[in-house]
Protein backbone atom coordinates (compact mmCIF):
# COMPACT_ATOMS: atom_id res chain seq x y z
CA UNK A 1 -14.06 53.92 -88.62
CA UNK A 2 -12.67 54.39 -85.31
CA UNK A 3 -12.51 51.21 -83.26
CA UNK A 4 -14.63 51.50 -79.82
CA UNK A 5 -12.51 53.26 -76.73
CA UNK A 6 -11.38 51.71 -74.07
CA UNK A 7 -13.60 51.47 -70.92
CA UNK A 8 -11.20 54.51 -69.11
CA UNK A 9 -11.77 56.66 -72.08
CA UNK A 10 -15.48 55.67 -71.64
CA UNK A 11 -15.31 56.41 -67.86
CA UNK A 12 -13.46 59.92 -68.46
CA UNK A 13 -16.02 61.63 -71.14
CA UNK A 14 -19.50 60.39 -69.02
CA UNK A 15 -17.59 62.11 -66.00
CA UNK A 16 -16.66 65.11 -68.53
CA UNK A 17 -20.43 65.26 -69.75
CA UNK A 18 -21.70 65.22 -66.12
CA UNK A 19 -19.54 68.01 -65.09
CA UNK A 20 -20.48 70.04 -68.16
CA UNK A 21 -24.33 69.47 -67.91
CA UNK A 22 -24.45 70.32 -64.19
CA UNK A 23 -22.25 73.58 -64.53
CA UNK A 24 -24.45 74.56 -67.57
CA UNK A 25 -27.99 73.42 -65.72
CA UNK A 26 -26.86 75.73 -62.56
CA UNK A 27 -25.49 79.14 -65.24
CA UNK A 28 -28.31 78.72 -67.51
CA UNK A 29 -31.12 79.33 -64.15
CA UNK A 30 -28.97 81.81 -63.22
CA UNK A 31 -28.49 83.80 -66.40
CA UNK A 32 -32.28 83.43 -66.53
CA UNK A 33 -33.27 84.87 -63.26
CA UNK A 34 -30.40 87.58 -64.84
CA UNK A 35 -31.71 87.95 -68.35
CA UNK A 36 -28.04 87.28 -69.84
CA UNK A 37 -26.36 85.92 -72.60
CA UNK A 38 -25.56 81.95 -72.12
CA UNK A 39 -21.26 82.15 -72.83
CA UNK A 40 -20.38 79.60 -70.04
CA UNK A 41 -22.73 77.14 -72.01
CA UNK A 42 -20.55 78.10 -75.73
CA UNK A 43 -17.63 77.67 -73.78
CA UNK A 44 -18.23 74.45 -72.25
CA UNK A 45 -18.99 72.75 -75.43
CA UNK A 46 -15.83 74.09 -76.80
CA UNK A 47 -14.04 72.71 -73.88
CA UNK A 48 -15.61 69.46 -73.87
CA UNK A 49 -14.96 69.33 -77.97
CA UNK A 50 -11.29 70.08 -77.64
CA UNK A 51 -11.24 67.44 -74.60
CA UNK A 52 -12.70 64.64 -76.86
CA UNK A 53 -10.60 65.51 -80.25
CA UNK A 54 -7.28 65.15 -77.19
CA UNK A 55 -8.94 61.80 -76.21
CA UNK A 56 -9.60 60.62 -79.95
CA UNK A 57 -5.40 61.83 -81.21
CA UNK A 58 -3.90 60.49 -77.76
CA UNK A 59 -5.90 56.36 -78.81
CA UNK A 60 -4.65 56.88 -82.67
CA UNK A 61 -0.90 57.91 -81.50
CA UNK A 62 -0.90 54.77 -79.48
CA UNK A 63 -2.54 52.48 -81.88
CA UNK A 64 -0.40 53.31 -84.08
CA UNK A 65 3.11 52.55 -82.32
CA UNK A 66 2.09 48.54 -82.40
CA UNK A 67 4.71 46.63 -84.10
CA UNK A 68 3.54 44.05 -86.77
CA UNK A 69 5.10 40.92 -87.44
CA UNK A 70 6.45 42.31 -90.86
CA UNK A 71 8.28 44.98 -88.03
CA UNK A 72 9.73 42.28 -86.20
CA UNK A 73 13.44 41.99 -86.32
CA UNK A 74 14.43 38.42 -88.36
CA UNK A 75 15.28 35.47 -85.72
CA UNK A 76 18.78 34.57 -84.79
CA UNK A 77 20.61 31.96 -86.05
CA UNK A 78 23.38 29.34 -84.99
CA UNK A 79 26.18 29.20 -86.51
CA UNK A 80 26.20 26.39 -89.51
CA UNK A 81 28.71 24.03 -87.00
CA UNK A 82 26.89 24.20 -84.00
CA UNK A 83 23.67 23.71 -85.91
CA UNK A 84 24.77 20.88 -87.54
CA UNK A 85 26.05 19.25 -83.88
CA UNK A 86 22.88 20.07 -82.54
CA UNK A 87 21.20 18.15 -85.02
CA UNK A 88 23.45 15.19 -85.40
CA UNK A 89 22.31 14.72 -81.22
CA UNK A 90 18.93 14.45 -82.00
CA UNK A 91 18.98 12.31 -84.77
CA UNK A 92 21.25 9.78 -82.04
CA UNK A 93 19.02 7.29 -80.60
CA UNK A 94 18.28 7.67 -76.77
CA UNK A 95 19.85 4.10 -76.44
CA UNK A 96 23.32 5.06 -77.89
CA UNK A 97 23.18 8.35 -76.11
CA UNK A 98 23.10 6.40 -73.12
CA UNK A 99 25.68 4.27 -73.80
CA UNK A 100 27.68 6.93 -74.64
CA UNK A 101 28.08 9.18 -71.34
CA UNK A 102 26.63 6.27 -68.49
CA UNK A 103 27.36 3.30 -67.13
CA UNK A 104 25.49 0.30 -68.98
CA UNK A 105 21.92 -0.77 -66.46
CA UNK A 106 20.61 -4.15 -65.64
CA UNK A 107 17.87 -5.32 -67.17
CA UNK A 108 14.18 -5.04 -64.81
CA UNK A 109 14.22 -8.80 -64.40
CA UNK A 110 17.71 -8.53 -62.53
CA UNK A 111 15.57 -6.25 -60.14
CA UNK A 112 12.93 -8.56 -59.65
CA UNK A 113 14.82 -11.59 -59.25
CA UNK A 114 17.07 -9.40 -56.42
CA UNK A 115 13.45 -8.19 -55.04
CA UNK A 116 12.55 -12.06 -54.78
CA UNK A 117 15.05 -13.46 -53.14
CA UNK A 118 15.43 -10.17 -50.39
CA UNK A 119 12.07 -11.18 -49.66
CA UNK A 120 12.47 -14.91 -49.86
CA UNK A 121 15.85 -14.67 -47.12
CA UNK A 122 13.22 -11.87 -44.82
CA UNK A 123 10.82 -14.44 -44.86
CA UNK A 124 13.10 -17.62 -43.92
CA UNK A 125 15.04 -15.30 -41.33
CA UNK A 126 11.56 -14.03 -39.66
CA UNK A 127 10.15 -17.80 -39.86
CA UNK A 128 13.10 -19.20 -38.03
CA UNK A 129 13.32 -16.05 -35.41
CA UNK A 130 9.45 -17.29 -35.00
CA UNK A 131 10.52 -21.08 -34.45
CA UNK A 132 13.55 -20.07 -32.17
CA UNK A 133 11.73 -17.44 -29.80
CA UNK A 134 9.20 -20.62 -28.92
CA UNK A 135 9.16 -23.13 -26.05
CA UNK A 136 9.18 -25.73 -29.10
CA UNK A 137 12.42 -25.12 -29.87
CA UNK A 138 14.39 -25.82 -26.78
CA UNK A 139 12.71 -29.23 -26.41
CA UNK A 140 14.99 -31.69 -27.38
CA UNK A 141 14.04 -34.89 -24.86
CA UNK A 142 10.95 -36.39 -22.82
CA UNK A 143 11.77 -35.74 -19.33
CA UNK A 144 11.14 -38.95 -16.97
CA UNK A 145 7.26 -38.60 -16.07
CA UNK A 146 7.00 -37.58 -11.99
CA UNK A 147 6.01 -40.59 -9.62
CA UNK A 148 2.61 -40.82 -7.97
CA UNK A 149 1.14 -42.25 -5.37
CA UNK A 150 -1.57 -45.33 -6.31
CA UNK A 151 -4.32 -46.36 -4.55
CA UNK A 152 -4.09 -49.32 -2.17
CA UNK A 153 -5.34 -52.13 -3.12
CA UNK A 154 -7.77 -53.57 -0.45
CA UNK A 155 -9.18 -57.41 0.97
CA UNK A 156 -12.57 -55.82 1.27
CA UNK A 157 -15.32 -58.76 1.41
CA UNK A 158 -18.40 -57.05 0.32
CA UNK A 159 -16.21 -55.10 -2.53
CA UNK A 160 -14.82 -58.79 -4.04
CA UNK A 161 -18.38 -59.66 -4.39
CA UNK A 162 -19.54 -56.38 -5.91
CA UNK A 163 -16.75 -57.06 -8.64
CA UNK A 164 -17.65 -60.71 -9.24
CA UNK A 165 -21.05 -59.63 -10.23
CA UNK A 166 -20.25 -56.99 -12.31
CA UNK A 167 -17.75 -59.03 -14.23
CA UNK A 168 -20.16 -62.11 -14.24
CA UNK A 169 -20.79 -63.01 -18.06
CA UNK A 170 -23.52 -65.47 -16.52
CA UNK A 171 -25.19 -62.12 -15.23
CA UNK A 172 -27.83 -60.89 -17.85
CA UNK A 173 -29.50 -58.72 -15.23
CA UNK A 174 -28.35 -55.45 -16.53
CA UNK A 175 -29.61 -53.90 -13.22
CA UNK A 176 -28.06 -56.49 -10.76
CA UNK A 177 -24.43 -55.39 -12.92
CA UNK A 178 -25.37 -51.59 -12.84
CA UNK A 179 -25.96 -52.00 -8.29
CA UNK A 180 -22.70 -53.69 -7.99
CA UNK A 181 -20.97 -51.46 -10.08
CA UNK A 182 -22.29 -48.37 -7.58
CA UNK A 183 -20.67 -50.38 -4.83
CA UNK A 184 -17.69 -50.61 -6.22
CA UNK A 185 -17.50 -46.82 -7.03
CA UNK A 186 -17.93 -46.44 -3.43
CA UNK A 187 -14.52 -47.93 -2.23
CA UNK A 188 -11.63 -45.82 -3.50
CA UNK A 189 -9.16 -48.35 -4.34
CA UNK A 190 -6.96 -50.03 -6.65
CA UNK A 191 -9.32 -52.76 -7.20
CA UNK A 192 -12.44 -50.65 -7.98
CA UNK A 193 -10.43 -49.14 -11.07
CA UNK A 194 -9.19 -52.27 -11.78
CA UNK A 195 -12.83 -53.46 -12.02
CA UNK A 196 -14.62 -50.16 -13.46
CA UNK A 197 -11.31 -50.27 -16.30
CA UNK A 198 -12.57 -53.80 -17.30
CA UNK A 199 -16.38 -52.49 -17.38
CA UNK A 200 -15.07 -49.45 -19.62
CA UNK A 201 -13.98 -51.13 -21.98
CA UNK A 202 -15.17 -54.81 -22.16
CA UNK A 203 -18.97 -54.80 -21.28
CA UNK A 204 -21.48 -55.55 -23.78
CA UNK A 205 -23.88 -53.02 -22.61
CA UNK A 206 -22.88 -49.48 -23.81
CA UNK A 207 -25.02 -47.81 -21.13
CA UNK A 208 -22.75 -49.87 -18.34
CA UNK A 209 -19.80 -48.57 -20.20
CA UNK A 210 -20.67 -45.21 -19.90
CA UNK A 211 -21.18 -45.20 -16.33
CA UNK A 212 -18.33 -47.03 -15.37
CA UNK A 213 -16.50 -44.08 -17.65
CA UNK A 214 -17.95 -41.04 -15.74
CA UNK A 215 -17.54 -43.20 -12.16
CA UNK A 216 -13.57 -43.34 -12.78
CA UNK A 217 -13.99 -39.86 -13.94
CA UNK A 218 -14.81 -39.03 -10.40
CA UNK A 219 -11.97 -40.86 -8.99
CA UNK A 220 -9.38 -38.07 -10.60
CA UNK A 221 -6.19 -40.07 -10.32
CA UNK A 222 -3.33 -40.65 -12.65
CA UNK A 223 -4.27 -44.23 -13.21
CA UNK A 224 -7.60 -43.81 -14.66
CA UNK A 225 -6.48 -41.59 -17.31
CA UNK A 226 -5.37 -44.53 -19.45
CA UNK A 227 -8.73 -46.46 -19.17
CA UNK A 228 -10.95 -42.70 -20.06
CA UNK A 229 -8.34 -42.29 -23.03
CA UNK A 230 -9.21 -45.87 -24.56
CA UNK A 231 -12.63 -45.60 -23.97
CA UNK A 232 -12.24 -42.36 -26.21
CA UNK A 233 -12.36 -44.89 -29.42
CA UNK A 234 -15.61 -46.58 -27.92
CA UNK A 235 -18.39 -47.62 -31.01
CA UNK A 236 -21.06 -46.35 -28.80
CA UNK A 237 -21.19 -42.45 -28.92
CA UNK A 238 -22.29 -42.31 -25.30
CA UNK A 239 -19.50 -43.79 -24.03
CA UNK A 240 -16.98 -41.50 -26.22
CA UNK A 241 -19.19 -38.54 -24.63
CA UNK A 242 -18.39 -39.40 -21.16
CA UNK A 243 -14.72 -40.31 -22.06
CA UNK A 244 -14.13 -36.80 -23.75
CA UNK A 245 -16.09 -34.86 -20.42
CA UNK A 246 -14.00 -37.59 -18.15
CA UNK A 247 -10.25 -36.19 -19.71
CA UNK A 248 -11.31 -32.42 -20.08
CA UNK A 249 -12.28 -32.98 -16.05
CA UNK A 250 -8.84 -35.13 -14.77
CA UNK A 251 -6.69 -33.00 -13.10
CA UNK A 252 -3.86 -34.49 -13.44
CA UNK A 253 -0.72 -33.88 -15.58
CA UNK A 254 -1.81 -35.14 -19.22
CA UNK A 255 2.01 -34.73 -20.19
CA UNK A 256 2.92 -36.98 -16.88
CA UNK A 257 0.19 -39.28 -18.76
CA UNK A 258 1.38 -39.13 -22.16
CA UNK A 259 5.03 -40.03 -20.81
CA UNK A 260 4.42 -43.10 -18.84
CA UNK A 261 2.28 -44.47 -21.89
CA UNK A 262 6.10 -43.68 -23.74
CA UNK A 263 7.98 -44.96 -20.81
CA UNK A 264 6.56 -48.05 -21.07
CA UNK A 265 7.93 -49.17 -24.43
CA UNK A 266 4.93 -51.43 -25.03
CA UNK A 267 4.17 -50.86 -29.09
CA UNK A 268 0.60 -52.59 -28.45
CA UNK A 269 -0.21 -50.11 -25.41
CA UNK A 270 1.66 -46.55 -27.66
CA UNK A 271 -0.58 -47.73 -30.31
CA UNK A 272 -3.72 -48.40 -28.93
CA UNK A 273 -3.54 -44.94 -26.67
CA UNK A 274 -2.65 -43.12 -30.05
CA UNK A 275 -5.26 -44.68 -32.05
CA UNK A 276 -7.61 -43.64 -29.52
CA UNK A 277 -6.66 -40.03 -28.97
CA UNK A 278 -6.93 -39.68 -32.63
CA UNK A 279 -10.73 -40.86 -32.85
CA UNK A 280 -10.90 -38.63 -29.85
CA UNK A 281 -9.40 -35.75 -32.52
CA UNK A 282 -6.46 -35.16 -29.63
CA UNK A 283 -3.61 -35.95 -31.56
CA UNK A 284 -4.99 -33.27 -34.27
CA UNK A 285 -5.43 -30.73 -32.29
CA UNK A 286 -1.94 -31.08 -30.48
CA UNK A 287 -0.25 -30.00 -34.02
CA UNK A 288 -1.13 -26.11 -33.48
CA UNK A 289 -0.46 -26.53 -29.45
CA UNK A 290 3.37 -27.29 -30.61
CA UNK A 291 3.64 -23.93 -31.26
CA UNK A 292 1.86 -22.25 -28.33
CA UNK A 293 3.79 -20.02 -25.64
CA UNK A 294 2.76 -21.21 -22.99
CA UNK A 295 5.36 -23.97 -22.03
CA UNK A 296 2.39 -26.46 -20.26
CA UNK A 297 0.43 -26.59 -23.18
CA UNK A 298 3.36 -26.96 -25.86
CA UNK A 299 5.19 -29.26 -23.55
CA UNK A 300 2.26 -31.36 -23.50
CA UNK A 301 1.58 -31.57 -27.31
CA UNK A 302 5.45 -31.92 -27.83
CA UNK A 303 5.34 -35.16 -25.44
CA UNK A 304 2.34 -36.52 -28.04
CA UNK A 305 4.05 -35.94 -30.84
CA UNK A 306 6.70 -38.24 -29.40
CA UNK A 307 4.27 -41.07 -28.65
CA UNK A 308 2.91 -40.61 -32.02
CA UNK A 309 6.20 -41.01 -33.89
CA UNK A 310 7.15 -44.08 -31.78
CA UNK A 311 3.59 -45.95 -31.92
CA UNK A 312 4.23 -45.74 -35.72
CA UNK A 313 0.70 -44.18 -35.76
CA UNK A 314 2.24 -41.22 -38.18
CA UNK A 315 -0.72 -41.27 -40.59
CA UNK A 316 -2.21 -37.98 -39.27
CA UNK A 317 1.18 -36.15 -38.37
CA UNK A 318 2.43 -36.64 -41.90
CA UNK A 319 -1.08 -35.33 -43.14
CA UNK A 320 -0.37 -32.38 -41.11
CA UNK A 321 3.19 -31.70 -42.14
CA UNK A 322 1.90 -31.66 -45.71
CA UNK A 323 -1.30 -29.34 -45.63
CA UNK A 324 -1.03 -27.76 -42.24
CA UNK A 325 -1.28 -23.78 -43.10
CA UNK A 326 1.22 -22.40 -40.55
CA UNK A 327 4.52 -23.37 -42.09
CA UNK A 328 5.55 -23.25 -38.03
CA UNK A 329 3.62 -25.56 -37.41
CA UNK A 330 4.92 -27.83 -40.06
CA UNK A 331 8.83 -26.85 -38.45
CA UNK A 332 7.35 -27.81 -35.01
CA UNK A 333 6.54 -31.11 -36.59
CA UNK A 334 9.61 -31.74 -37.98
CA UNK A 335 11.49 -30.46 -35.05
CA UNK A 336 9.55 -33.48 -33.23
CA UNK A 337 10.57 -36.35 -35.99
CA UNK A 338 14.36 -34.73 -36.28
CA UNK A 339 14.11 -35.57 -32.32
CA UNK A 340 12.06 -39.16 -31.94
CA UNK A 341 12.25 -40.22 -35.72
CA UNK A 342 13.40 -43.75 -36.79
CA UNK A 343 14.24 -45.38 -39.89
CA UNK A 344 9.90 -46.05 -40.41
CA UNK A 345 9.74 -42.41 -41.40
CA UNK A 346 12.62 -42.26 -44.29
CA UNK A 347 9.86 -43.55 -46.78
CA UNK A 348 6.69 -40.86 -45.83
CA UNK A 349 9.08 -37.74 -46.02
CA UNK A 350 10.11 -39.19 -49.44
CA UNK A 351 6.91 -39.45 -50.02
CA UNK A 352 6.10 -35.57 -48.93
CA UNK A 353 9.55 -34.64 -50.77
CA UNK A 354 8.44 -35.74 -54.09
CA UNK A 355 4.68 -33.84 -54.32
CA UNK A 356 6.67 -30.95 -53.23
CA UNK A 357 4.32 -30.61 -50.04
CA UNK A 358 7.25 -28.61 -48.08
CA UNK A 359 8.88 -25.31 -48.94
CA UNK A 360 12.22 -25.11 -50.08
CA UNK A 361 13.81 -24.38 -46.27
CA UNK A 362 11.48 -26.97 -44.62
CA UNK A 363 12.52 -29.23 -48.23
CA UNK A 364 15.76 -28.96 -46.78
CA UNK A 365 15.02 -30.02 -42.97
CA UNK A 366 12.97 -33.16 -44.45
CA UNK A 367 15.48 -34.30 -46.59
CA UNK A 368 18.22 -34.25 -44.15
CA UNK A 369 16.57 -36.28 -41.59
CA UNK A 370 15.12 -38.66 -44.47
CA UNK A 371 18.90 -39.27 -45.60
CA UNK A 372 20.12 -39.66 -41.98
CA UNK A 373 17.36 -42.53 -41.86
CA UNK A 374 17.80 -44.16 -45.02
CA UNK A 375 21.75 -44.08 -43.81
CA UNK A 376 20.67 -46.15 -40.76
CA UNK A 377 18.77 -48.91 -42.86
CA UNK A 378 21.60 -49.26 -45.23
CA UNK A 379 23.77 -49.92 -42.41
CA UNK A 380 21.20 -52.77 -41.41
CA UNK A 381 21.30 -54.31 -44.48
């Protein structure tokens, strides 16, 4: 059986038949119409015949050059040395290879222990460039608070009596107490903040208290902001209302404020201002103001921080310094104890040191102002 031909074979002998019907359609009619013999239609079977028998020799002449795989010429071989070298190289592990022709590599954990500690050095070199680029860092003292001028201090007659009644304890009259205190409000003096101070902070009625906290308020002088701030821990929360409104509404310097309260050296009067601008949730919020640009703001929190660490109020600071999330914040902080710190915080940075609280740069900071402390009360015994 002859295998099927190939679709140009197939192409050539429908074109072939085609040709050879139409020529022998168009001689037939005419050799009708002529009453002849039909030879064109004899010969164009014998032409188509020998056409197809060409086709049919021409597919078994090239089916039959295919080579077989028995025709196939054997494959080469190597040579019986270089085989044997070739497979003497395989059967060598990878590892020995290795060894063979390169240089011996580190192991991974090399790497990764490289990788950690380029990334540990980026990290303390970017946290310092932080610290040093901010106001924060070029503080290194309290400068002297600027003077102001007080209030005079007046002989007024009608004002003397106004502040005998309001500081009366005979006087149970709550209303008599809350007239005199409006006429002492009215006289802008030394003595009416002397007298609405007392009120602030001393008077058994809370309501008093809070009025005499938002008439100082008013006043917006440097000398009230002392008697606001104290009022600040008041057990009435009225009177810590109008203390908070009465410091966000002062106008004058807070860090001026913060410095005389230093100046003055009196541990009774650091501590009691501290204590109250913590209730007041000041001395909290000062922490992330250490790090602030602008050089008001961070001035101001870096003057707090001072009075904090000499009030020996350091409860909240050294909270701070051990769970505050910006490590910056936690340098700030000990930027301010490497500064004002005394031999009363050796024992809290121990303290910090040994629940490893600190990172291994700020660690470092800690301990070294925790020795130079310790140093100082060796020396004192």
């Amino acid at each position: 059986m002859f295998s099927k031909p190939p679709n140009r074979y197939k192409r050539s002998l429908a074109v072939l038949a085609f040709l050879l019907a139409f020529a022998n359609i168009s001689y037939g009619q005419t050799a009708e119409t002529s009453g002849g013999f039909p030879y064109f239609t004899v010969l164009a079977a014998a032409v188509g015949g020998g056409l197809i028998a060409f086709l049919i020799f021409k597919k078994m002449r090239s089916g039959s050059n295919k080579m077989t795989a028995e025709d196939l010429p054997p494959p080469r071989t190597l040579p019986a040395a270089r085989r044997q070298n070739r497979e003497h190289t395989a059967e060598t592990p990878a590892d020995e290879h290795t060894e063979a022709h390169t240089s011996p590599r580190p192991p991974a954990a090399a790497f990764d222990n490289d990788s950690v500690r380029a990334k540990e050095h980026l990290r303390k070199k970017m946290q310092n460039l932080k610290f040093a680029n901010l106001p924060i860092g070029t503080y290194t003292e309290v400068r002297p608070s600027e003077p102001y001028s007080e209030l005079p201090a007046v002989d007024d007659g009608p004002l003397a009596a106004a502040i005998d009644t309001v500081l009366d304890e005979t006087e149970d009259s709550e209303d008599v107490r809350s007239g005199a205190l409006t006429a002492i409000a009215e006289n802008h003096s030394k003595n009416s903040v002397d007298a609405l101070s007392e009120v602030a902070l001393y008077d058994v009625s809370s309501h008093l208290r809070s009025r005499a906290v938002t008439m100082l308020t008013e006043f917006d002088h440097e000398s009230v902001f002392e008697p606001i701030l104290l009022a600040c821990a008041d057990p009435a929360r009225e009177v810590r209302a109008a203390a908070a409104r009465g410091l966000f509404k002062l106008s004058c310097s807070r860090a001026d404020a913060w410095t005389r309260i230093l100046e003055s050296k009196d541990e009774y009067r650091m501590k009691n201002a501290v204590r109250a601008a913590t209730e007041a949730n000041i001395v909290k919020l000062s922490f992330d103001r250490l790090v602030h640009e602008d050089l008001k703001m961070s001035y101001e929190a870096f003057v707090l921080a001072a009075l904090v660490v000499r009030s020996g109020e350091t409860g909240q600071l050294f909270d701070a310094l051990g769970s505050h999330p910006d490590p910056t914040v936690k340098r700030a902080i000990l930027h301010v104890l490497e500064t004002f710190g005394d031999e009363r915080v050796a024992e809290p940075i121990s303290e910090l040191l040994s629940k490893q609280l600190l990172s291994a740069d700020l660690a470092q900071i800690a301990g070294d102002i925790m020795r130079r402390h310790e140093a100082v009360l060796l020396e004192a015994f």
